[in-house]
Each structure stands twice: as C-alpha cells, then as structure tokens.
PDB file of N, CA and C in Angstrom:
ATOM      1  N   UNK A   1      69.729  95.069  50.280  1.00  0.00           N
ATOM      2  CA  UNK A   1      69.121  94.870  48.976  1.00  0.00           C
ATOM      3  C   UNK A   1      67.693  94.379  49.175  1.00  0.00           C
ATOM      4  N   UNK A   2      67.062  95.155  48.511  1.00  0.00           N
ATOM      5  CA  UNK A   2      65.336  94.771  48.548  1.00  0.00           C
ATOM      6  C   UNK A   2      65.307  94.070  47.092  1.00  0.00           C
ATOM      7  N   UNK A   3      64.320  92.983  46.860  1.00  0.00           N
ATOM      8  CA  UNK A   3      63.761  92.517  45.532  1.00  0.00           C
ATOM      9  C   UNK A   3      61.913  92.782  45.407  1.00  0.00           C
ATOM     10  N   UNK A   4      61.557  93.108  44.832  1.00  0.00           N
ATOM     11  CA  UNK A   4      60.137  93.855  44.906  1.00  0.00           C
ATOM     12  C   UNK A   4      60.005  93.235  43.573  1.00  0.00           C
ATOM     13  N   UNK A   5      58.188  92.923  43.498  1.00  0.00           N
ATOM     14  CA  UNK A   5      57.548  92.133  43.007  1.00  0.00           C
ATOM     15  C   UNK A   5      56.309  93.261  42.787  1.00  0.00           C
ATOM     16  N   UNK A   6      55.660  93.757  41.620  1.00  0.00           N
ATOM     17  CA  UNK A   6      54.742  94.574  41.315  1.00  0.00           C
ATOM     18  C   UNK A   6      53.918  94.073  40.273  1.00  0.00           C
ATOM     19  N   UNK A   7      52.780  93.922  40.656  1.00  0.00           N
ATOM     20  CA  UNK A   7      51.891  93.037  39.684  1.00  0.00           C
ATOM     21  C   UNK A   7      50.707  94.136  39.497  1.00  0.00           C
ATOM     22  N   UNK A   8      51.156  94.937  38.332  1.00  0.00           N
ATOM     23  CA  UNK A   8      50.739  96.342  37.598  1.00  0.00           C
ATOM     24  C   UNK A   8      48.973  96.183  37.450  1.00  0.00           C
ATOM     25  N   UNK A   9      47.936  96.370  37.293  1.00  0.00           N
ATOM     26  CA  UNK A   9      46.921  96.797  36.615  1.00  0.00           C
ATOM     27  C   UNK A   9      46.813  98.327  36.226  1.00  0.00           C
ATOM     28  N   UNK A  10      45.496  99.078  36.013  1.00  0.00           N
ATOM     29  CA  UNK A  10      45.455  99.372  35.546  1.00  0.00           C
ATOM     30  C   UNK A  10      44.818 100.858  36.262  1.00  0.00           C
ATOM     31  N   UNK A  11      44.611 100.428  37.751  1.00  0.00           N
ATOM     32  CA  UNK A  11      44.832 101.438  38.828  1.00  0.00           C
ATOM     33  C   UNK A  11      45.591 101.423  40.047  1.00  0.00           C
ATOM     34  N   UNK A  12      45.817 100.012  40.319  1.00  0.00           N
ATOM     35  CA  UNK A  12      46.831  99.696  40.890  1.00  0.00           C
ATOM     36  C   UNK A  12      47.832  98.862  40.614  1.00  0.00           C
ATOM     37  N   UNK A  13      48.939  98.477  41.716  1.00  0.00           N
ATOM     38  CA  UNK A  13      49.887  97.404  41.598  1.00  0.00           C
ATOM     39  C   UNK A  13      50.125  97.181  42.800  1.00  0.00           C
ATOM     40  N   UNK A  14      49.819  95.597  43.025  1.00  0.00           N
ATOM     41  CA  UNK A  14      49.938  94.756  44.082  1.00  0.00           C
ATOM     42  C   UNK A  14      51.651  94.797  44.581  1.00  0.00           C
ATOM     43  N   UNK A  15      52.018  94.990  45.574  1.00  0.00           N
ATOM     44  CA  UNK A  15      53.940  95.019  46.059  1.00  0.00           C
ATOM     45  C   UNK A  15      54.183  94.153  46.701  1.00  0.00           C
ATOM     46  N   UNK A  16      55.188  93.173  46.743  1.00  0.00           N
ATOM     47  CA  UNK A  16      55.446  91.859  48.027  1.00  0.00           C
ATOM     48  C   UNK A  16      56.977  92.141  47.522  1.00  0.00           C
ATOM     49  N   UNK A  17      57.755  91.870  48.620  1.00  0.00           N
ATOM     50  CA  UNK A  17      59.156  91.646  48.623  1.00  0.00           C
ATOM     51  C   UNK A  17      59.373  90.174  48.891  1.00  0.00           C
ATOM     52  N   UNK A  18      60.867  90.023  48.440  1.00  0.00           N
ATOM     53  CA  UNK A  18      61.055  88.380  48.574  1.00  0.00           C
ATOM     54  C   UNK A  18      62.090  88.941  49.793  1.00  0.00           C
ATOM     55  N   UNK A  19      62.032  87.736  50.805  1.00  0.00           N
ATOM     56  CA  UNK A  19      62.888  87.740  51.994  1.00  0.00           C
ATOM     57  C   UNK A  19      63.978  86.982  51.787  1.00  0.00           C
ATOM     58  N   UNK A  20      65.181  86.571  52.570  1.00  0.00           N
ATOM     59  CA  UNK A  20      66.175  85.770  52.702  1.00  0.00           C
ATOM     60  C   UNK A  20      65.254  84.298  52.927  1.00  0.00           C
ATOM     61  N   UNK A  21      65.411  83.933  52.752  1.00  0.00           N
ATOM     62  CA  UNK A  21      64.580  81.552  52.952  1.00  0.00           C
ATOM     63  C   UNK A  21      63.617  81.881  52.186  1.00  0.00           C
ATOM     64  N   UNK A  22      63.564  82.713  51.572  1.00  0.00           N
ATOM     65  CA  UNK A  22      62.228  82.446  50.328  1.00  0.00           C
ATOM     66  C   UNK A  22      60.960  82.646  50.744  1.00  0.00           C
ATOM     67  N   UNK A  23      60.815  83.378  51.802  1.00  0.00           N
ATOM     68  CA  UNK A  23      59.457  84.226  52.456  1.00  0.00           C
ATOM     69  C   UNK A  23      59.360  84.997  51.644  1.00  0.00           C
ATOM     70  N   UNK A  24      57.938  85.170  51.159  1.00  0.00           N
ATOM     71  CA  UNK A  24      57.549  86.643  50.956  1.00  0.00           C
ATOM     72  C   UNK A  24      56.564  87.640  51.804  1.00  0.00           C
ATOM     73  N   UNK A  25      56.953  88.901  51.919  1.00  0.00           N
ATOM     74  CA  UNK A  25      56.307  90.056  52.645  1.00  0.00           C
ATOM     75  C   UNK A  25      55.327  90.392  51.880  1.00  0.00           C
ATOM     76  N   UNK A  26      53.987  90.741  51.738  1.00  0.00           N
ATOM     77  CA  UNK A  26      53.194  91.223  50.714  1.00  0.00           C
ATOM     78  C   UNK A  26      52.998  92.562  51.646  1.00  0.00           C
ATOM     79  N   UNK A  27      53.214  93.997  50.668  1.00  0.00           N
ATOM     80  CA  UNK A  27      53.355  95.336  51.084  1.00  0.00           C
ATOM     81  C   UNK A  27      52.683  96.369  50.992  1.00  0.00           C
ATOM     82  N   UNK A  28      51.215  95.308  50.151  1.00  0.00           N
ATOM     83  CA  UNK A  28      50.472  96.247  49.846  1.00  0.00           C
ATOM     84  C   UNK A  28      50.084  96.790  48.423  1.00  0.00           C
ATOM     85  N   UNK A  29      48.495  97.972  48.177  1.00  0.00           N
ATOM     86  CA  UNK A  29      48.946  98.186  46.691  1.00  0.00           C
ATOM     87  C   UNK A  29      49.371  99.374  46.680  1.00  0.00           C
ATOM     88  N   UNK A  30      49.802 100.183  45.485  1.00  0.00           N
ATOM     89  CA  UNK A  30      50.008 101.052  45.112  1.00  0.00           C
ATOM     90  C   UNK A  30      49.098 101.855  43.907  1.00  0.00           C
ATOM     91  N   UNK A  31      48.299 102.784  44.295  1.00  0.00           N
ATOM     92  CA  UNK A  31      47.778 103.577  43.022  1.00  0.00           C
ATOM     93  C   UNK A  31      48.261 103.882  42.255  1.00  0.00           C
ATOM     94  N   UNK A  32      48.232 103.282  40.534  1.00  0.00           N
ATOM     95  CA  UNK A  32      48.942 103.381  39.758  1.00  0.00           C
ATOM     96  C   UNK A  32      49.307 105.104  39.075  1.00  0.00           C
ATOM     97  N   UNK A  33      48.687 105.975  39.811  1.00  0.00           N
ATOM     98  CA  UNK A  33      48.625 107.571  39.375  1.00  0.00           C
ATOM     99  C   UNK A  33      50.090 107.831  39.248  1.00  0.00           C
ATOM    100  N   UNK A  34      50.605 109.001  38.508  1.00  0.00           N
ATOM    101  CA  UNK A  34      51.859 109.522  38.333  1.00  0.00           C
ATOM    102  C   UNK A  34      52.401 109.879  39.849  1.00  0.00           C
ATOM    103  N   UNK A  35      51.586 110.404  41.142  1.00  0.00           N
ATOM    104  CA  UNK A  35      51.439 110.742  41.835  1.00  0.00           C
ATOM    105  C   UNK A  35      52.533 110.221  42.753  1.00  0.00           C
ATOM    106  N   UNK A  36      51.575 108.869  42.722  1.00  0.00           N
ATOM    107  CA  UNK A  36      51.597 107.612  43.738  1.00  0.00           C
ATOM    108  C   UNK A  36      53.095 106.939  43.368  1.00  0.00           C
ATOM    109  N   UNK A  37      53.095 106.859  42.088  1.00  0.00           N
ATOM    110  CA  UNK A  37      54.092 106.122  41.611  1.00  0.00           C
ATOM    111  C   UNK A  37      55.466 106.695  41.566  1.00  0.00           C
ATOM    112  N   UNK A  38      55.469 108.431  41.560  1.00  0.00           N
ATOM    113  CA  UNK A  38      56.344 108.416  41.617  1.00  0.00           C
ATOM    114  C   UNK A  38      57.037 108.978  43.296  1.00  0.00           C
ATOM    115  N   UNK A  39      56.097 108.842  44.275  1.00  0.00           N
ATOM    116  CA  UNK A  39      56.379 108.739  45.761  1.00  0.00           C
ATOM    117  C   UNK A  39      57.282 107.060  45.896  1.00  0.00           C
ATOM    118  N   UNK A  40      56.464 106.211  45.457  1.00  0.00           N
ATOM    119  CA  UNK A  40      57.177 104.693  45.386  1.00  0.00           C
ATOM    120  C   UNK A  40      58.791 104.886  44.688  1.00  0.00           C
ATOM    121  N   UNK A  41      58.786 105.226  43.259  1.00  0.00           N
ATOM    122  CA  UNK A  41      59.952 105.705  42.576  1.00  0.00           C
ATOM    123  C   UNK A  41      61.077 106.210  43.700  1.00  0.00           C
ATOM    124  N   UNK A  42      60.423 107.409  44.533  1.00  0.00           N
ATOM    125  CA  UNK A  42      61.538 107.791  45.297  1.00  0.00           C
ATOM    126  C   UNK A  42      62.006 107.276  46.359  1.00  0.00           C
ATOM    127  N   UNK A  43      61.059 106.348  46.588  1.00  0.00           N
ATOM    128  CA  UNK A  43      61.199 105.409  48.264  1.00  0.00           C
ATOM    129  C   UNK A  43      62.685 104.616  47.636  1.00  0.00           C
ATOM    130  N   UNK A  44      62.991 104.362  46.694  1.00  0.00           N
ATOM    131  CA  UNK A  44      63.823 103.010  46.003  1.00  0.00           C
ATOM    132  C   UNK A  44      65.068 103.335  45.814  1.00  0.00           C
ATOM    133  N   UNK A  45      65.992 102.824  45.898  1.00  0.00           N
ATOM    134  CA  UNK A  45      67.325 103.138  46.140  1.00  0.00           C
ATOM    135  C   UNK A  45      68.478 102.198  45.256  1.00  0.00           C
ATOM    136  N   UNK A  46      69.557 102.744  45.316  1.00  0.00           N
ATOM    137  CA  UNK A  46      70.419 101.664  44.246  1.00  0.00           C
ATOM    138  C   UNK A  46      70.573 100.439  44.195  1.00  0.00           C
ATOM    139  N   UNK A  47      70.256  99.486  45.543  1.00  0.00           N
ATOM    140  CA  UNK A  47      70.580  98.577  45.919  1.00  0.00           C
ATOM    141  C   UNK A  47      69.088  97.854  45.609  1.00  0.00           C
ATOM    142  N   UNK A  48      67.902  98.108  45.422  1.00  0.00           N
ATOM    143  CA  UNK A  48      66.519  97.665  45.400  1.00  0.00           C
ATOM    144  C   UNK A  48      66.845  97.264  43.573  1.00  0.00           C
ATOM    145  N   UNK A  49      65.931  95.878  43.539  1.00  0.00           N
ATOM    146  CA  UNK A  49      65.355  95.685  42.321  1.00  0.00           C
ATOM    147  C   UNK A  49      63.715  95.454  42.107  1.00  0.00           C
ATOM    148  N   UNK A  50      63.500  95.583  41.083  1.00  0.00           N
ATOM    149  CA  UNK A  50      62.197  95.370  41.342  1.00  0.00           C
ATOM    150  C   UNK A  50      61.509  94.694  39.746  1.00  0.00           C
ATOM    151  N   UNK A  51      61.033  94.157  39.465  1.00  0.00           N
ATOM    152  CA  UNK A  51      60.137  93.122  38.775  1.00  0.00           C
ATOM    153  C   UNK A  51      58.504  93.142  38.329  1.00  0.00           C
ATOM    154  N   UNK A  52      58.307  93.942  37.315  1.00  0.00           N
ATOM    155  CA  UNK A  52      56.862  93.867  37.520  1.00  0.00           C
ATOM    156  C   UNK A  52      56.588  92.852  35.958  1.00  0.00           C
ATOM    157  N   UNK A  53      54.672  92.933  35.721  1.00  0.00           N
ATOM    158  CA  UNK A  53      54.626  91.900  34.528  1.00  0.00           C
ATOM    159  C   UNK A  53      54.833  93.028  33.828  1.00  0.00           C
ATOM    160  N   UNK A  54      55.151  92.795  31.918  1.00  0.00           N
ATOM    161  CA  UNK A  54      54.208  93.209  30.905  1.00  0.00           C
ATOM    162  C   UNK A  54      52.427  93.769  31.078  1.00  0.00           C
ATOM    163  N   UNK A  55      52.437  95.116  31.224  1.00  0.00           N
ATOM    164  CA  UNK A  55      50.762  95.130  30.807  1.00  0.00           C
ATOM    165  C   UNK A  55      50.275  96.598  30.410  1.00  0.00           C
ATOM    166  N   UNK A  56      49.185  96.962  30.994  1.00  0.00           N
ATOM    167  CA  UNK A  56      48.774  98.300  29.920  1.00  0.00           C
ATOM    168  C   UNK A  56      50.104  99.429  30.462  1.00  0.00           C
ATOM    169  N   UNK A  57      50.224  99.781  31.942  1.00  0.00           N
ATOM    170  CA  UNK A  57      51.214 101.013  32.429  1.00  0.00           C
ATOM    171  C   UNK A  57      52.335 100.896  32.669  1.00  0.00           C
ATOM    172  N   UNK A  58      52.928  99.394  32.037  1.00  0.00           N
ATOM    173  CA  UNK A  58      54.104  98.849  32.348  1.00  0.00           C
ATOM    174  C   UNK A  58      55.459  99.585  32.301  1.00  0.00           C
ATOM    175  N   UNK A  59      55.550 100.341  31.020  1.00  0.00           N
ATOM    176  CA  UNK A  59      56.640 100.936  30.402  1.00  0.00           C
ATOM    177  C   UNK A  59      56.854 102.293  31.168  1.00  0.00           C
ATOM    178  N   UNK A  60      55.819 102.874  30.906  1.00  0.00           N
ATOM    179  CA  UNK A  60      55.903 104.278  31.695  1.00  0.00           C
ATOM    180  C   UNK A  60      56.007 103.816  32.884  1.00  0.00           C
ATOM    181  N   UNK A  61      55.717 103.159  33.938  1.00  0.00           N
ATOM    182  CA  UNK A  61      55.874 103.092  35.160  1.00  0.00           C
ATOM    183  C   UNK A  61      57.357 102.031  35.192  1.00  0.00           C
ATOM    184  N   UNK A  62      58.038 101.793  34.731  1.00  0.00           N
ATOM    185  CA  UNK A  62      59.401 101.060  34.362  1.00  0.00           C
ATOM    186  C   UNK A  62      60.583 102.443  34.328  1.00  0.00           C
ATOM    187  N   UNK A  63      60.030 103.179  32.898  1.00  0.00           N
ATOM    188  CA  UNK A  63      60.454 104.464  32.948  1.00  0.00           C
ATOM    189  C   UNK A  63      61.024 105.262  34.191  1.00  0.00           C
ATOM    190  N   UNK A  64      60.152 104.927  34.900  1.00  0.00           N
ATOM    191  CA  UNK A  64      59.737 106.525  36.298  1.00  0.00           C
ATOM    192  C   UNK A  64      60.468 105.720  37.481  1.00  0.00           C
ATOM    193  N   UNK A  65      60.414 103.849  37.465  1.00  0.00           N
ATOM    194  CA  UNK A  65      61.287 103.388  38.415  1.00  0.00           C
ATOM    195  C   UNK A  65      62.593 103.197  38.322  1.00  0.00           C
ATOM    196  N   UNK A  66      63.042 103.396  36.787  1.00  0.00           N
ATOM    197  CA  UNK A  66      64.499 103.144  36.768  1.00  0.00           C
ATOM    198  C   UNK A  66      65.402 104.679  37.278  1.00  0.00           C
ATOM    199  N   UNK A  67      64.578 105.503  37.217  1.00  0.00           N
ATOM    200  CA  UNK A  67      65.312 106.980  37.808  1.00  0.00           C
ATOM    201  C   UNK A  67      66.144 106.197  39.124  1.00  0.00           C
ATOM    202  N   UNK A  68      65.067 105.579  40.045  1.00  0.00           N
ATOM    203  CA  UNK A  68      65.658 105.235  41.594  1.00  0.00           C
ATOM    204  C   UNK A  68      66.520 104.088  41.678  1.00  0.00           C
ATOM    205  N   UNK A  69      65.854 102.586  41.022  1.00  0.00           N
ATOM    206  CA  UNK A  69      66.061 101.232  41.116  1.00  0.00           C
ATOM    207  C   UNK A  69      67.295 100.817  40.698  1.00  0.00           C
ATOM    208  N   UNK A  70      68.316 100.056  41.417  1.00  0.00           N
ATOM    209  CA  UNK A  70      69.297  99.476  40.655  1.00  0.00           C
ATOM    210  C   UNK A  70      69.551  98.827  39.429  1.00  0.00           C
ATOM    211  N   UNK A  71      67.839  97.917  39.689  1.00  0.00           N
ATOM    212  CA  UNK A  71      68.020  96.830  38.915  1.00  0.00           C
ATOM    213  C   UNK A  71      66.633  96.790  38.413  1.00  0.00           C
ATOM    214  N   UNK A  72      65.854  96.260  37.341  1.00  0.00           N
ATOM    215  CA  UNK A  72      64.544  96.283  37.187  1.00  0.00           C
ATOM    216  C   UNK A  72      64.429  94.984  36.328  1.00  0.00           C
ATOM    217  N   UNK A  73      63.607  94.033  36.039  1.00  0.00           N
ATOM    218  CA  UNK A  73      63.346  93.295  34.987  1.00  0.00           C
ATOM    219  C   UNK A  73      61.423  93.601  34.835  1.00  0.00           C
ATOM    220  N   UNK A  74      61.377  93.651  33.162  1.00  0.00           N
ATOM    221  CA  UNK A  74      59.692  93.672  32.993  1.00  0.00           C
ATOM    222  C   UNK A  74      59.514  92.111  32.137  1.00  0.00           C
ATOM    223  N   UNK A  75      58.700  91.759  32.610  1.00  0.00           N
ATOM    224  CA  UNK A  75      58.199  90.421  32.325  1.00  0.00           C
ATOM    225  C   UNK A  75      57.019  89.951  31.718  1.00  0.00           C
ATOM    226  N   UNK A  76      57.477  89.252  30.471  1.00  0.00           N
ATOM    227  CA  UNK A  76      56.284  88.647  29.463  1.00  0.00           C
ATOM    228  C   UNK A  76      55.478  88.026  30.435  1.00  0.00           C
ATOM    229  N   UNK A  77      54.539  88.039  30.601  1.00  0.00           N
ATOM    230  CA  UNK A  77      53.421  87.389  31.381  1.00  0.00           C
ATOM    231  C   UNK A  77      53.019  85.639  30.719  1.00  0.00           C
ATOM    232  N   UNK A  78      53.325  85.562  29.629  1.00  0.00           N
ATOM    233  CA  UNK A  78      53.176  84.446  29.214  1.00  0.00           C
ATOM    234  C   UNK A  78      54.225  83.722  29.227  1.00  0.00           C
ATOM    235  N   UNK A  79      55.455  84.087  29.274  1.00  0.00           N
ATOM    236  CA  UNK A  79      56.762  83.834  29.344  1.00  0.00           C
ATOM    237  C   UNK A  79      56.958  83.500  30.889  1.00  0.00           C
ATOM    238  N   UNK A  80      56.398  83.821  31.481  1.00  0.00           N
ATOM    239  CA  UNK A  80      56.889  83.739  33.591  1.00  0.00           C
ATOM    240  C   UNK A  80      55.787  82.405  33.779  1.00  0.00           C
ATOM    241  N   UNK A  81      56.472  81.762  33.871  1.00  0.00           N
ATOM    242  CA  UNK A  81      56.110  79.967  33.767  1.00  0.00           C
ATOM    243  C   UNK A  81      55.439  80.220  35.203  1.00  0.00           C
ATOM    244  N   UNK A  82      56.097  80.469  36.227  1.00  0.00           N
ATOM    245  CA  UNK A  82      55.868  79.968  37.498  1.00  0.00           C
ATOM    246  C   UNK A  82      54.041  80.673  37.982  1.00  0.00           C
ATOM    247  N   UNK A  83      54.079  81.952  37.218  1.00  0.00           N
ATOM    248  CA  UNK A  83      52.946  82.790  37.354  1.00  0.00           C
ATOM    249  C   UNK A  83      51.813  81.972  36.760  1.00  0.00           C
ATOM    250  N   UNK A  84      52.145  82.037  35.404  1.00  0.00           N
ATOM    251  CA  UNK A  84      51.166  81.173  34.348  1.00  0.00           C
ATOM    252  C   UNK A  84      50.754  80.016  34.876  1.00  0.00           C
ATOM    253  N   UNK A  85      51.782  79.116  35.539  1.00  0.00           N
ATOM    254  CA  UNK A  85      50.818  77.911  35.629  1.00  0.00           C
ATOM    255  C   UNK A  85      50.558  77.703  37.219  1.00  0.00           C
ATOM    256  N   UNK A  86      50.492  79.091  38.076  1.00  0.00           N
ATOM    257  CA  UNK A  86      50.066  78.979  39.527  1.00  0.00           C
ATOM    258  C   UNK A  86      48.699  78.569  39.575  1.00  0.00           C
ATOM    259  N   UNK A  87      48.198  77.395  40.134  1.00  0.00           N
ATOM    260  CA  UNK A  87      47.407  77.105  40.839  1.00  0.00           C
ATOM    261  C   UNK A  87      45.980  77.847  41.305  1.00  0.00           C
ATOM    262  N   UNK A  88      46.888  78.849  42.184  1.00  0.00           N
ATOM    263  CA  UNK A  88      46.494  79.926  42.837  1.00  0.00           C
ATOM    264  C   UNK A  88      46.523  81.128  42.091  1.00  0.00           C
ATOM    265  N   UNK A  89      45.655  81.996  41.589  1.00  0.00           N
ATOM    266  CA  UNK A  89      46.385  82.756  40.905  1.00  0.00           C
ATOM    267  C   UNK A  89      45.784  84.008  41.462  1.00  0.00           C
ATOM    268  N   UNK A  90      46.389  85.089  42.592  1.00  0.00           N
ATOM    269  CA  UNK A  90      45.861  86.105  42.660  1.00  0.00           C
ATOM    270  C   UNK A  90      47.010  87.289  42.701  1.00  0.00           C
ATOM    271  N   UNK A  91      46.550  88.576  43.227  1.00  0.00           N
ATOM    272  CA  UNK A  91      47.424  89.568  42.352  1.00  0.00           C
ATOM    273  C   UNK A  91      48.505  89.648  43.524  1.00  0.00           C
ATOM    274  N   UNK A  92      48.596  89.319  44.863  1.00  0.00           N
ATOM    275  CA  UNK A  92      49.302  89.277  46.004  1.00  0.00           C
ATOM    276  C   UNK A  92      50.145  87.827  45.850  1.00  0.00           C
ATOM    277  N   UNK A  93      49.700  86.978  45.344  1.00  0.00           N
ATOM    278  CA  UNK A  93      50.604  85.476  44.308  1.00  0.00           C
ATOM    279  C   UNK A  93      51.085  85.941  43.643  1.00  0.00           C
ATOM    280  N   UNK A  94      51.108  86.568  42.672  1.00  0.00           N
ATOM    281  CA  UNK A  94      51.709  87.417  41.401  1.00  0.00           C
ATOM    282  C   UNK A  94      53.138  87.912  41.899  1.00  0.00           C
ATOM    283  N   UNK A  95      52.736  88.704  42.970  1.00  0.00           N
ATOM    284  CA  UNK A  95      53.793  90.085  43.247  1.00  0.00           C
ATOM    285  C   UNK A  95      54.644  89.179  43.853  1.00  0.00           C
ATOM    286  N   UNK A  96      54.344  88.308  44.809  1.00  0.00           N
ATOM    287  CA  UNK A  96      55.424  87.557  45.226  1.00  0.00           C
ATOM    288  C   UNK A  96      56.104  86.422  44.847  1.00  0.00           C
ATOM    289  N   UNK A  97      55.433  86.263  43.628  1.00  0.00           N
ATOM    290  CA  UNK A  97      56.024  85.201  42.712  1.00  0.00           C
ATOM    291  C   UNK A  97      57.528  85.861  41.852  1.00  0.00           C
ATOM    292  N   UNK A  98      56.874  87.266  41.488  1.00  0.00           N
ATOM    293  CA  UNK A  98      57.817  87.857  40.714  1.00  0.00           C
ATOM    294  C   UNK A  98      59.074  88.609  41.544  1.00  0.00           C
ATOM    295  N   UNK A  99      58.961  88.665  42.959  1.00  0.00           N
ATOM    296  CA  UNK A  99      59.917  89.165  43.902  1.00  0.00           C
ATOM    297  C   UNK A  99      60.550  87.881  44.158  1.00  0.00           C
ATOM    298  N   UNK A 100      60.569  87.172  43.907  1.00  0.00           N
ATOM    299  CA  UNK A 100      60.939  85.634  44.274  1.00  0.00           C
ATOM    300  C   UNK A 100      61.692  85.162  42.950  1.00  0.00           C
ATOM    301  N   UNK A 101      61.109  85.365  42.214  1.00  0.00           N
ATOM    302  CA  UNK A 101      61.963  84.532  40.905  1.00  0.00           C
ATOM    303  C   UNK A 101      63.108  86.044  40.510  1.00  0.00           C
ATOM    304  N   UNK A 102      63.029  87.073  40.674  1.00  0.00           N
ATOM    305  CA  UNK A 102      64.141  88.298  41.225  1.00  0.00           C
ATOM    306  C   UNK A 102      65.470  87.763  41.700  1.00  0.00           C
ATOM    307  N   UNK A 103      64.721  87.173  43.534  1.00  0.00           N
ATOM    308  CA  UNK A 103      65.795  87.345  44.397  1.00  0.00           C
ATOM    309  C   UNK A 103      66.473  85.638  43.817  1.00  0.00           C
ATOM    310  N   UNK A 104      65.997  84.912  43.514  1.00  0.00           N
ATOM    311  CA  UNK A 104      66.729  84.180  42.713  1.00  0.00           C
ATOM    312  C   UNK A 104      67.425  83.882  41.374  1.00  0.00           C
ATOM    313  N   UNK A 105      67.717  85.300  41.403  1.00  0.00           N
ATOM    314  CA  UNK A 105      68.053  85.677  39.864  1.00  0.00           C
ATOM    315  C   UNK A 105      67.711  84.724  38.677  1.00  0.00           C
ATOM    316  N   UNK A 106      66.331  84.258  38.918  1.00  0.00           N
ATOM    317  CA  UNK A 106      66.077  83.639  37.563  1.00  0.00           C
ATOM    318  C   UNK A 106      65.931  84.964  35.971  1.00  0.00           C
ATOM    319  N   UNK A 107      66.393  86.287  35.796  1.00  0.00           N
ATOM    320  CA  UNK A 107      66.445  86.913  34.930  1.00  0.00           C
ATOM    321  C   UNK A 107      67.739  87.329  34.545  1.00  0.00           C
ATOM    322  N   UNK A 108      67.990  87.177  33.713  1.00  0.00           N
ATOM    323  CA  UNK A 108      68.964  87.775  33.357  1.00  0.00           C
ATOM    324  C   UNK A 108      69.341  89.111  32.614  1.00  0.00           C
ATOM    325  N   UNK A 109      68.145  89.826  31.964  1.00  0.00           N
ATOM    326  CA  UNK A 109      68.294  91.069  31.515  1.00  0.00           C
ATOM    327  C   UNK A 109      67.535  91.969  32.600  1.00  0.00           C
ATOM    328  N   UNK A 110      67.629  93.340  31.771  1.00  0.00           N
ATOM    329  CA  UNK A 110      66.948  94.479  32.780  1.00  0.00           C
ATOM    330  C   UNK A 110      65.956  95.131  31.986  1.00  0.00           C
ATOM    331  N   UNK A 111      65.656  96.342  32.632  1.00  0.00           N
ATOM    332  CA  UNK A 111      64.357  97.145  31.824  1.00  0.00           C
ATOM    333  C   UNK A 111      64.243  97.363  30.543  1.00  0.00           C
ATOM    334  N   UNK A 112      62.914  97.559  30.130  1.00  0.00           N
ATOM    335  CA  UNK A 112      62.996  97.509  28.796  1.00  0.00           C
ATOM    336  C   UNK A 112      62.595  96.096  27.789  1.00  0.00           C
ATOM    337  N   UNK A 113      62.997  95.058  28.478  1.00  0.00           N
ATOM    338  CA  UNK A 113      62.844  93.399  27.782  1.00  0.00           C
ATOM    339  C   UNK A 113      61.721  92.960  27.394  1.00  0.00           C
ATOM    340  N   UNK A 114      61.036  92.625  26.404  1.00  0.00           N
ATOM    341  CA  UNK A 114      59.833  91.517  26.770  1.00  0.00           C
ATOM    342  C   UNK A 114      60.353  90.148  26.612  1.00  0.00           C
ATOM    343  N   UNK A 115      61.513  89.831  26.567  1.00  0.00           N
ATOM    344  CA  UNK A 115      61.947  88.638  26.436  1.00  0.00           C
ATOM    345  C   UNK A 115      62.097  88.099  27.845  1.00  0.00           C
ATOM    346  N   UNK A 116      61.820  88.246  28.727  1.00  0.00           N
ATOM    347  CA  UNK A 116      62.165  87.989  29.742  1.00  0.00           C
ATOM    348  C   UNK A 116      61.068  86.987  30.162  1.00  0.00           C
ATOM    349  N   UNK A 117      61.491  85.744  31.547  1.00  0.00           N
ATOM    350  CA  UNK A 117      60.771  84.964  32.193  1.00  0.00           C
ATOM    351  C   UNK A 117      61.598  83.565  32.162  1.00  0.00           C
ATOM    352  N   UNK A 118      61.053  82.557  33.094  1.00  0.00           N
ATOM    353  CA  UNK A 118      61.538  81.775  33.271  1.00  0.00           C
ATOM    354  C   UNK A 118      61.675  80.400  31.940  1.00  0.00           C
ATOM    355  N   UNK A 119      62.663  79.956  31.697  1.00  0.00           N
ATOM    356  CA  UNK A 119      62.917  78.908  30.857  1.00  0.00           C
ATOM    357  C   UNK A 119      61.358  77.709  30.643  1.00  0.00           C
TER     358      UNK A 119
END
C-alpha cells in the first residue's frame, strides 16, 4: 500500500509518499497536462491512496485518478489544519503533509468531498 500526497497547482503537482515511522519520500512533480496525469493515473493500483488539496484542476484530476486508486480523499485547504498552520509552508511540505495525515487515516471520506480535513 502506497499513501501519496499531491499538492495540485495549476501546471504542476508536487508528489511525496508517507513511509512506515512517519518518513516522508518527496517524488517529485508532475505536469499537470491530461498527458502526464494520466501516465501517473496508470502507474496507481488498488492498493495506493492518494490525497491531494481542493484547487483550480482538482476534480478533473480526482476524476482521472479514481479510474486506478483504491482510495482517494480531496481536501478543503482551509479545513487541513496541519497544512494551514505549517510553519514552513512549501509545496514539497504540502505533499507530505497530506501523504501523512492519509497514512494515518486522519480522513474519513473519499473522492469527491470538500468536507474533508483534520478536526
């Protein structure tokens, strides 16, 4: 099981996986093109979840990952406490914030939500 963390703009999206002890891998970006995205789409398998925020390509690219992904949550950006009040705030923090609060199942719904994020 992979947990993947995608912190969307608006040509790309930043990728970090969360590890077992709460490491995260940062994996790189991804060009947000139909192209690109849907090469990523096919890399993903039943057992992968993946987590990106709320933002402009969110839905359609939610859309195109649930074909592959087991599991998906999309996330209010104002709602994901841990993001909002990071310190640090960059787009490789982001991705692995949101692969992290994943593999600790802090969500409880799936694609589709804007209700989603931490208490």
């Amino acid at each position: 099981m992979r947990w993947l963390g995608l912190d969307v703009h608006k040509d790309f999206a930043e990728l970090a996986e969360a590890l077992p002890g709460g490491n995260v891998r940062q994996l790189g970006r991804i060009r947000t093109t139909p192209a690109a995205m849907r090469t990523f789409a096919e890399s993903l398998g039943p057992d992968d979840q993946v987590a990106l925020e709320a933002t402009i390509n969110t839905f359609a690219i939610a859309r195109l990952l649930e074909e592959h992904a087991g599991r998906g949550v999309v996330s209010n950006p104002m709602r994901t406490r841990a993001i909002a009040d990071a310190k640090i705030k960059t787009d490789k923090v982001d991705a692995g914030v949101l692969a992290q609060l994943l593999a600790a199942e802090g969500w409880t719904s799936s694609w589709g939500s804007d209700q989603l994020g931490m208490p």
